[in-house]
Each structure stands twice: as C-alpha cells, then as structure tokens.
N, C-alpha and C. Protein backbone atom coordinates (compact mmCIF):
# COMPACT_ATOMS: atom_id res chain seq x y z
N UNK A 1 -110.90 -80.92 -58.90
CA UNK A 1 -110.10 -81.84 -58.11
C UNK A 1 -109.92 -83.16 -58.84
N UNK A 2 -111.01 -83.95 -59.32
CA UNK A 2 -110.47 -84.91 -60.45
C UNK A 2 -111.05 -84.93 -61.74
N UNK A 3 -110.87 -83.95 -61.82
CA UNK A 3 -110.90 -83.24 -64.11
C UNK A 3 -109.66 -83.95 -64.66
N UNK A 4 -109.13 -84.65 -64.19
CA UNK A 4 -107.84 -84.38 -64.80
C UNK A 4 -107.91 -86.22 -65.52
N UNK A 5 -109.08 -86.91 -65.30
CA UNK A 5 -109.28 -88.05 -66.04
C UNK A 5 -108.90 -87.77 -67.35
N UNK A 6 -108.90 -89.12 -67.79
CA UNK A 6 -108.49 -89.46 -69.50
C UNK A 6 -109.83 -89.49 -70.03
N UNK A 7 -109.75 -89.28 -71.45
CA UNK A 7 -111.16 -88.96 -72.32
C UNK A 7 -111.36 -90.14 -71.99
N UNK A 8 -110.93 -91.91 -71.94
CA UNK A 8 -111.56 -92.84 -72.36
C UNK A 8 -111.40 -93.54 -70.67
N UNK A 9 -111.40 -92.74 -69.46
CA UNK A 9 -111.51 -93.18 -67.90
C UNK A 9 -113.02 -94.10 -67.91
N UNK A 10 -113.82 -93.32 -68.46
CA UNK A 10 -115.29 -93.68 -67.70
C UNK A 10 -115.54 -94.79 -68.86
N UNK A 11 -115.09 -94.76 -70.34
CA UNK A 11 -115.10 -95.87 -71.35
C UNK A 11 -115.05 -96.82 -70.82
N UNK A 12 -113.77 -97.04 -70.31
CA UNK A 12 -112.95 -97.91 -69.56
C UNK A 12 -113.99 -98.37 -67.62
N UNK A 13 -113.97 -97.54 -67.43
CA UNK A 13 -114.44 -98.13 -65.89
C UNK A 13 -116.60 -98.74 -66.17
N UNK A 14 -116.71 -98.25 -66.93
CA UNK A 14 -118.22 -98.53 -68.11
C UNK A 14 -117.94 -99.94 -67.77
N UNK A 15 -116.96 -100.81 -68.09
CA UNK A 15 -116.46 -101.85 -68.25
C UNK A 15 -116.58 -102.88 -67.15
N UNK A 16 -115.93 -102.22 -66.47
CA UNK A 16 -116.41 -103.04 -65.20
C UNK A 16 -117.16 -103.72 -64.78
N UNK A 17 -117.05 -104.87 -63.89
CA UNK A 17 -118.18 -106.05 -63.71
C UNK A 17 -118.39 -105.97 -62.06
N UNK A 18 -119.51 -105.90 -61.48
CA UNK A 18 -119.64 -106.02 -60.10
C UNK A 18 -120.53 -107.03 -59.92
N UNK A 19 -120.22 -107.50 -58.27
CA UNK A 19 -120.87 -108.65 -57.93
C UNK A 19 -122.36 -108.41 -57.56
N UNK A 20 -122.42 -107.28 -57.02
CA UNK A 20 -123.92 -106.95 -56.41
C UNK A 20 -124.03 -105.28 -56.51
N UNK A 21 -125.22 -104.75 -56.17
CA UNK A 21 -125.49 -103.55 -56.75
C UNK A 21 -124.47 -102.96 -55.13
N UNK A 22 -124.02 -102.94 -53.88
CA UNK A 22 -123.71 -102.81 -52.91
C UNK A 22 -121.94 -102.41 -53.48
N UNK A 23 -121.53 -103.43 -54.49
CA UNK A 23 -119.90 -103.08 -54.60
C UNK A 23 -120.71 -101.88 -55.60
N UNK A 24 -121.10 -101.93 -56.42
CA UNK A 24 -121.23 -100.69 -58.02
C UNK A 24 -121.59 -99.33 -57.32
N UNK A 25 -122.07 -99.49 -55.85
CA UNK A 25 -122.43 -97.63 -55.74
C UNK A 25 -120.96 -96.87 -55.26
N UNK A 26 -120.35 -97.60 -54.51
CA UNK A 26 -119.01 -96.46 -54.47
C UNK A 26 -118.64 -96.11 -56.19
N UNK A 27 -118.77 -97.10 -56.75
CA UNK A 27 -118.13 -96.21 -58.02
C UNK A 27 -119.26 -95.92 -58.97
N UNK A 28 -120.48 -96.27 -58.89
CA UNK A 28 -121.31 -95.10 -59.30
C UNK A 28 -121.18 -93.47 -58.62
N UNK A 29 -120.77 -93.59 -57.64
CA UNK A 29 -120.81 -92.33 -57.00
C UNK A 29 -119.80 -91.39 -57.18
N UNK A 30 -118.57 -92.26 -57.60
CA UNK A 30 -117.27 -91.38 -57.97
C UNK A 30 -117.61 -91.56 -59.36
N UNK A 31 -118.56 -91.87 -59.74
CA UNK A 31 -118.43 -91.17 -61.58
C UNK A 31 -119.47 -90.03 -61.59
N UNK A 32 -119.80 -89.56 -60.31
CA UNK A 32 -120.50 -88.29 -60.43
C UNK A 32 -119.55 -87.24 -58.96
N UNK A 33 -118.20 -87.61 -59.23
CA UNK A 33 -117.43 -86.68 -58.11
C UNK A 33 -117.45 -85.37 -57.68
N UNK A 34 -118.07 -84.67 -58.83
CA UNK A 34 -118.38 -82.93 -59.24
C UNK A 34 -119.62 -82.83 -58.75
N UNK A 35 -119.65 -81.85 -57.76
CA UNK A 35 -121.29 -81.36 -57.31
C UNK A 35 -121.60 -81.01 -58.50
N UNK A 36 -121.23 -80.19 -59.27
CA UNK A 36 -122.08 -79.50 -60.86
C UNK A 36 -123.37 -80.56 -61.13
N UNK A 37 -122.09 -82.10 -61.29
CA UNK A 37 -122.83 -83.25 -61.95
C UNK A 37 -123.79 -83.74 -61.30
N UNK A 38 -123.43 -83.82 -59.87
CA UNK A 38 -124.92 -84.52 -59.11
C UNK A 38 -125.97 -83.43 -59.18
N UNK A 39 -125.81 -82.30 -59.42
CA UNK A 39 -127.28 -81.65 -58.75
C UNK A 39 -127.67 -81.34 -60.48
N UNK A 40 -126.81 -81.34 -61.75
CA UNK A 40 -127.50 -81.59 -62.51
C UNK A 40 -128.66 -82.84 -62.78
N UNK A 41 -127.81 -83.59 -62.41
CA UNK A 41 -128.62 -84.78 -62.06
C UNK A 41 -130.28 -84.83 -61.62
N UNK A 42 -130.05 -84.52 -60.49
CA UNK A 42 -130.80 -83.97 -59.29
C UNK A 42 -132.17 -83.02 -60.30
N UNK A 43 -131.24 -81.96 -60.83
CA UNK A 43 -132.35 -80.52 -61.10
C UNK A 43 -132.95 -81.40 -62.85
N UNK A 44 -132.52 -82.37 -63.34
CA UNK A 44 -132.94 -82.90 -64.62
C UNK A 44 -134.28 -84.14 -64.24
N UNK A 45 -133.48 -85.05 -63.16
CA UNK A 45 -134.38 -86.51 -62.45
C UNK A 45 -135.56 -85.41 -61.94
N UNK A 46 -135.83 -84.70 -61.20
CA UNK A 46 -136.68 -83.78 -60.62
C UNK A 46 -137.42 -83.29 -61.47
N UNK A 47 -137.31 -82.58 -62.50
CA UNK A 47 -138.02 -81.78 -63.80
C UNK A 47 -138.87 -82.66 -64.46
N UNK A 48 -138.25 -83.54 -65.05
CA UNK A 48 -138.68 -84.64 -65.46
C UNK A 48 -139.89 -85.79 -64.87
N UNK A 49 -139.94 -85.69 -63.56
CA UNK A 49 -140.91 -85.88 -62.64
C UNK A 49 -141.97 -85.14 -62.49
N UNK A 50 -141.75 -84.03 -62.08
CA UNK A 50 -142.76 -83.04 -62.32
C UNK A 50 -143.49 -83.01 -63.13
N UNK A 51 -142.58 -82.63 -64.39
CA UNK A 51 -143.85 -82.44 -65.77
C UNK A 51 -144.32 -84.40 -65.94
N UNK A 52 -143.90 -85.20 -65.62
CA UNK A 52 -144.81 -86.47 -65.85
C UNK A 52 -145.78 -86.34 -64.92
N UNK A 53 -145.37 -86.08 -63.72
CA UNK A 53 -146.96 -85.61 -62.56
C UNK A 53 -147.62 -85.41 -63.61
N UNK A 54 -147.01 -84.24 -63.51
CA UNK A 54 -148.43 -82.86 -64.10
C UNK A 54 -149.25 -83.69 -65.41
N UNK A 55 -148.35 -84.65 -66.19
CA UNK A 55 -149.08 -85.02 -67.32
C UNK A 55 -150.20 -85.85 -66.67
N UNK A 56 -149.69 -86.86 -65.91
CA UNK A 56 -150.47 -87.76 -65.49
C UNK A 56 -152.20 -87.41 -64.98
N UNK A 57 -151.66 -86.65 -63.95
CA UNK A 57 -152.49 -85.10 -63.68
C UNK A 57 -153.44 -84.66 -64.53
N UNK A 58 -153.62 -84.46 -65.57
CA UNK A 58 -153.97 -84.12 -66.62
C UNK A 58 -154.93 -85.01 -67.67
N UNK A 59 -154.04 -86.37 -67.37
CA UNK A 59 -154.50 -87.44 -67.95
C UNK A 59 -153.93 -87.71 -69.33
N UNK A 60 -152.56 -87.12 -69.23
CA UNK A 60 -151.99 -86.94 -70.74
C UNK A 60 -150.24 -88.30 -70.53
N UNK A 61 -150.59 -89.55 -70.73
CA UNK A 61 -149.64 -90.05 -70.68
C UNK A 61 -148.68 -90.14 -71.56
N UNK A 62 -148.76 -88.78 -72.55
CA UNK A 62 -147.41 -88.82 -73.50
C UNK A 62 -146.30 -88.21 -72.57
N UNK A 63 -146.99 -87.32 -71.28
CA UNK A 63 -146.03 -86.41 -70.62
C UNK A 63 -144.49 -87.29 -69.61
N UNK A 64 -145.48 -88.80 -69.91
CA UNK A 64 -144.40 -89.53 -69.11
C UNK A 64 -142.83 -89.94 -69.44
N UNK A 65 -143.02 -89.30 -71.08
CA UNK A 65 -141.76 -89.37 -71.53
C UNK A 65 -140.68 -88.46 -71.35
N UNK A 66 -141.42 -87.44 -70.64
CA UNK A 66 -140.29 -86.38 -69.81
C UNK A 66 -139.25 -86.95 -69.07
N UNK A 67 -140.04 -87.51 -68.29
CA UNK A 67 -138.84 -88.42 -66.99
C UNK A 67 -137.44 -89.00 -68.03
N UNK A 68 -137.28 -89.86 -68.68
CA UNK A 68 -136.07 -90.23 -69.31
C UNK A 68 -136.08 -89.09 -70.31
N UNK A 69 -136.41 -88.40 -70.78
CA UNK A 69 -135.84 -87.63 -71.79
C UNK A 69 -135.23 -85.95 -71.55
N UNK A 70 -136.15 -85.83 -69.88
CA UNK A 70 -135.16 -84.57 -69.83
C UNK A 70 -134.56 -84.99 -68.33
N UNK A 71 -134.54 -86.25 -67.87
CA UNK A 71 -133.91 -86.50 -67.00
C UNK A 71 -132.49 -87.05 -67.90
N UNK A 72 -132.18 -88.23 -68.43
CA UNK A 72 -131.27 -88.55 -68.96
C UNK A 72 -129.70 -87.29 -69.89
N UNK A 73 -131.39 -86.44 -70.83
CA UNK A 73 -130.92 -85.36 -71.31
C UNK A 73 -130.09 -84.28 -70.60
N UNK A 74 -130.37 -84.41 -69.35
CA UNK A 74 -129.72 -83.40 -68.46
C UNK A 74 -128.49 -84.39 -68.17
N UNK A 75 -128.71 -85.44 -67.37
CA UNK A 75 -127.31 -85.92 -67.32
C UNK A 75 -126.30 -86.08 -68.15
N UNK A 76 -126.56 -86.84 -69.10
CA UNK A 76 -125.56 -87.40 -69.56
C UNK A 76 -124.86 -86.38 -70.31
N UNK A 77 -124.93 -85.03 -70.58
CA UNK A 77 -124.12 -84.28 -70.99
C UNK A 77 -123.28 -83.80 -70.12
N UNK A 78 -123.90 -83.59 -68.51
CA UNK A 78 -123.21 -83.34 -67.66
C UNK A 78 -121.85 -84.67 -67.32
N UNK A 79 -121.58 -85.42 -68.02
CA UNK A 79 -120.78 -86.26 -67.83
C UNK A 79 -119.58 -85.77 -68.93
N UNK A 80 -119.90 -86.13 -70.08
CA UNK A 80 -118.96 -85.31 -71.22
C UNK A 80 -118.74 -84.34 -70.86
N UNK A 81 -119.37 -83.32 -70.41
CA UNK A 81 -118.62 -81.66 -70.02
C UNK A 81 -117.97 -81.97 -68.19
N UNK A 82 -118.81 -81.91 -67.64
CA UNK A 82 -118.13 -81.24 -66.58
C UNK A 82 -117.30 -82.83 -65.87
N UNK A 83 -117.41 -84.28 -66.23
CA UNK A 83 -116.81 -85.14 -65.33
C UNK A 83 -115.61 -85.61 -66.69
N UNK A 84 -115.66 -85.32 -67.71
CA UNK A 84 -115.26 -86.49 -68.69
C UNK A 84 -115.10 -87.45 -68.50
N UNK A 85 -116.30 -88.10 -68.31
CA UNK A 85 -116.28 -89.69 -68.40
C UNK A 85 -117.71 -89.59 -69.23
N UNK A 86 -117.80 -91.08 -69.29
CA UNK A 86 -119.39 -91.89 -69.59
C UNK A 86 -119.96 -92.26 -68.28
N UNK A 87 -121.49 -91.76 -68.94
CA UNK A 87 -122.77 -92.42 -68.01
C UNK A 87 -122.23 -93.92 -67.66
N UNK A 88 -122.43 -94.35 -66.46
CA UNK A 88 -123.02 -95.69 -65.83
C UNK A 88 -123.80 -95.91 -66.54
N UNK A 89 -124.47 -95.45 -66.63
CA UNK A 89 -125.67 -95.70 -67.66
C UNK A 89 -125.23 -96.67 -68.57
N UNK A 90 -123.76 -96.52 -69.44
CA UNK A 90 -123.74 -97.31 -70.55
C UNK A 90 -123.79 -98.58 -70.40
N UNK A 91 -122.80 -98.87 -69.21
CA UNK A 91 -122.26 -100.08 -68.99
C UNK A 91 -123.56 -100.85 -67.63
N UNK A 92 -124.15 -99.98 -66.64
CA UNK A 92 -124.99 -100.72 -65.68
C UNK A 92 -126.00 -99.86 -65.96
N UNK A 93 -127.19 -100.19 -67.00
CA UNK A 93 -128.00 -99.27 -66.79
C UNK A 93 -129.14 -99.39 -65.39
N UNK A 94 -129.47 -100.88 -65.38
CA UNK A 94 -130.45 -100.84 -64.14
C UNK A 94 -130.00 -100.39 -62.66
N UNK A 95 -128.47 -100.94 -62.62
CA UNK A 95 -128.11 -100.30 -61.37
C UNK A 95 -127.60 -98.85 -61.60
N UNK A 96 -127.82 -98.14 -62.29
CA UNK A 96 -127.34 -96.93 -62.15
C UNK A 96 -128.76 -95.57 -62.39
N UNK A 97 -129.86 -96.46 -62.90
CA UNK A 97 -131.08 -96.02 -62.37
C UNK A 97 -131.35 -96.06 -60.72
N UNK A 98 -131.16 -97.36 -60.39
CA UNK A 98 -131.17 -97.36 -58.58
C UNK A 98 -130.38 -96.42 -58.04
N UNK A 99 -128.94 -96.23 -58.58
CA UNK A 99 -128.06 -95.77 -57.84
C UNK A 99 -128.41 -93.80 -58.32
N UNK A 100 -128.86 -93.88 -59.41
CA UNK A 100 -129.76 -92.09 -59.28
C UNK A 100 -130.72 -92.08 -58.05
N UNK A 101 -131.56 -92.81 -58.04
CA UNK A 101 -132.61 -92.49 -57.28
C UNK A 101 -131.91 -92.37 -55.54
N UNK A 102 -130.67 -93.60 -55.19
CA UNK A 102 -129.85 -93.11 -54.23
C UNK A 102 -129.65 -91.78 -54.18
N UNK A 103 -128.60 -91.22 -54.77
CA UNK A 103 -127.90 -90.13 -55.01
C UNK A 103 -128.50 -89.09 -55.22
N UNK A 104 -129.93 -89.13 -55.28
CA UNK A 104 -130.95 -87.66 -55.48
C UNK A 104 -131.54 -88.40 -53.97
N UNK A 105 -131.87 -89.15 -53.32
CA UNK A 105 -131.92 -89.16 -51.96
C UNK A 105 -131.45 -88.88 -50.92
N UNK A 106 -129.92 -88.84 -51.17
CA UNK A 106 -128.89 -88.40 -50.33
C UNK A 106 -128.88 -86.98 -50.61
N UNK A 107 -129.19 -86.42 -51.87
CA UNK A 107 -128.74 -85.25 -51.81
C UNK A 107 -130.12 -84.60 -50.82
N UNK A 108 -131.08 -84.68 -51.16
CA UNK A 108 -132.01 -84.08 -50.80
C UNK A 108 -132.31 -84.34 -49.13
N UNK A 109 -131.71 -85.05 -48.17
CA UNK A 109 -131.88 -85.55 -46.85
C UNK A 109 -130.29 -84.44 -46.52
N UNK A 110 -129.46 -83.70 -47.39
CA UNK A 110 -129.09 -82.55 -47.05
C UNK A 110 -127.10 -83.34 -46.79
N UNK A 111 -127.02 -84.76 -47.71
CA UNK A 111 -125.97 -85.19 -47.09
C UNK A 111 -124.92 -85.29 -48.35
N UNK A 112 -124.79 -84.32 -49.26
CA UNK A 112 -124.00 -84.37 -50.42
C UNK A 112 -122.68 -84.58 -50.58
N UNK A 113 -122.18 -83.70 -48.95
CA UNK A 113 -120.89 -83.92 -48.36
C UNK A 113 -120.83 -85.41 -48.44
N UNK A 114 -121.12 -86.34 -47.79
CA UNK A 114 -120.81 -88.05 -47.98
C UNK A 114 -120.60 -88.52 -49.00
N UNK A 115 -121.39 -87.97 -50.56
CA UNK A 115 -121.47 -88.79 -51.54
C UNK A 115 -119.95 -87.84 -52.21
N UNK A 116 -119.79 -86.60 -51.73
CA UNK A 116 -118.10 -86.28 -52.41
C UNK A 116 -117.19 -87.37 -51.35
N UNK A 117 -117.34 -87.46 -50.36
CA UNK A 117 -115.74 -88.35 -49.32
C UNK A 117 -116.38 -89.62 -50.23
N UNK A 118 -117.44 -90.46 -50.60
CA UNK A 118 -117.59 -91.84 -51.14
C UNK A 118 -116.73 -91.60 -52.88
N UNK A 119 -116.75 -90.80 -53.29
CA UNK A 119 -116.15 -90.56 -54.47
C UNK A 119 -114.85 -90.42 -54.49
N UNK A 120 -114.64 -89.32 -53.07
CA UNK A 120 -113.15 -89.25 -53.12
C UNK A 120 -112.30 -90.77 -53.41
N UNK A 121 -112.89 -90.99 -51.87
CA UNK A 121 -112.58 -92.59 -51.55
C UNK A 121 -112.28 -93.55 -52.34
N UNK A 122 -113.63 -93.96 -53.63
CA UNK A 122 -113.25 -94.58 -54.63
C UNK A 122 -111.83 -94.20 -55.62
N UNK A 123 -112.08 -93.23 -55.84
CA UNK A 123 -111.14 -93.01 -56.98
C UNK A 123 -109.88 -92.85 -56.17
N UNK A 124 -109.59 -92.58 -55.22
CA UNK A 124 -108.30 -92.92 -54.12
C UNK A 124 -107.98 -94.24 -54.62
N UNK A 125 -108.28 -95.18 -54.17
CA UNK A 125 -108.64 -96.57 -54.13
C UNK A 125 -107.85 -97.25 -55.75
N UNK A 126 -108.99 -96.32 -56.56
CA UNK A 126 -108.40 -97.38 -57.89
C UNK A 126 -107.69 -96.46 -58.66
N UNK A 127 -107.25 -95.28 -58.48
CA UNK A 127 -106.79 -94.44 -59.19
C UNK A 127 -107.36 -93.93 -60.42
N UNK A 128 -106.90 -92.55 -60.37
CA UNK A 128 -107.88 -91.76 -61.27
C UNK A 128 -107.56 -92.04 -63.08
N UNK A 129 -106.54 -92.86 -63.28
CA UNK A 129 -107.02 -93.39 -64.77
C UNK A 129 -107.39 -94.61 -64.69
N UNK A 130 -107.85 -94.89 -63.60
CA UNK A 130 -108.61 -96.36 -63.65
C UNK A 130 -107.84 -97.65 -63.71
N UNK A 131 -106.31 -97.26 -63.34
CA UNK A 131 -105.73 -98.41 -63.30
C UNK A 131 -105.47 -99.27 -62.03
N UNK A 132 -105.81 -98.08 -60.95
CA UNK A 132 -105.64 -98.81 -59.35
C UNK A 132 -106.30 -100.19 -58.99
C-alpha cells in the first residue's frame, strides 16, 4: 500500500526537525507502515533482550551487546527491503529508541491495527514523497 516511496523518501524525511518527542511518533510510526517491518522490529528488539537476560543471567556481560546488535541488525534492513526508506534511527536516534520501545508496546497489548491507521494518517497528511 505505500512501497511505492522514492529511494531517497526516508533520506529526506531523516531530515526533519520536531518540536517534542509527541509531534516525531506519528511519523516515526509511518516510517514503519508495513506490518513485515514492525514485527521485524518486534521479533529482533525481543531476541536481543533475551539473549542479554540470559547473559546477564549467567553473569556474562559481553551478552549485552545482543540488544543493539541483533536488535538494530534486524531492523534496519527491514527498512531498505521491505519500507524503502531509512531508519529514524539516522536522523532521531534517541527518540526513535523511545518510539521502538512504544511500538513493541503497542504491538504486544494486541493494538497493531492503530499503529497502521497512525501511519496511514501520517503519510495521508504529508504525502508519500514527502512533499505534503
């Protein structure tokens, strides 16, 4: 439904300046518009947790480098393939750490449907090459 972005959409919306983390989640949320992308998200932020438990667990704090490395690792490819855009990440990284930990909250309280109409919504709004 919106694949049809330009290679350099998410370059471009990366760019963007917001006033408070409250305006940046509608369009953190439409730069993950594709269920594929959120529950990669989701199944990478999750994995990555786990095995740092388990390290911690263990008493092995090299394991804590799981969390960003197969959490990130999972996303951000899911952005190049299945959204073509760029991570938030590039352009807001702290708010787009908050706005994961949102968006794997919402998903998991069973409300995924909301975060596709908040995506729709956005990209309604500014249009899908980012010129709205």
């Amino acid at each position: 439904m919106f694949g049809c972005r330009s290679g350099d959409y998410g370059a471009r919306m990366s760019q963007q300046t917001f006033e408070t983390y409250e305006e940046f989640w509608p369009y953190y949320v439409a730069m993950h518009s594709r269920a594929a992308t959120r529950w990669v998200h989701l199944t990478g932020t999750l994995t990555g947790l786990a095995i740092s438990a388990y390290g911690l667990a263990r008493g092995r704090k090299r394991y804590l480098a799981a969390l960003p490395v197969i959490g990130y690792g999972a996303a951000w490819p899911a952005h190049f393939l299945i959204e073509k855009n760029n991570p938030a990440t590039f352009g807001h990284p702290l708010w787009s750490l908050r706005g994961d930990a949102q968006m794997i909250r919402t998903m998991l309280a069973g409300r995924d449907a909301e975060l596709a109409e908040t995506a729709a919504k956005w990209l309604a709004e500014h249009g899908e090459d980012g010129s709205g």
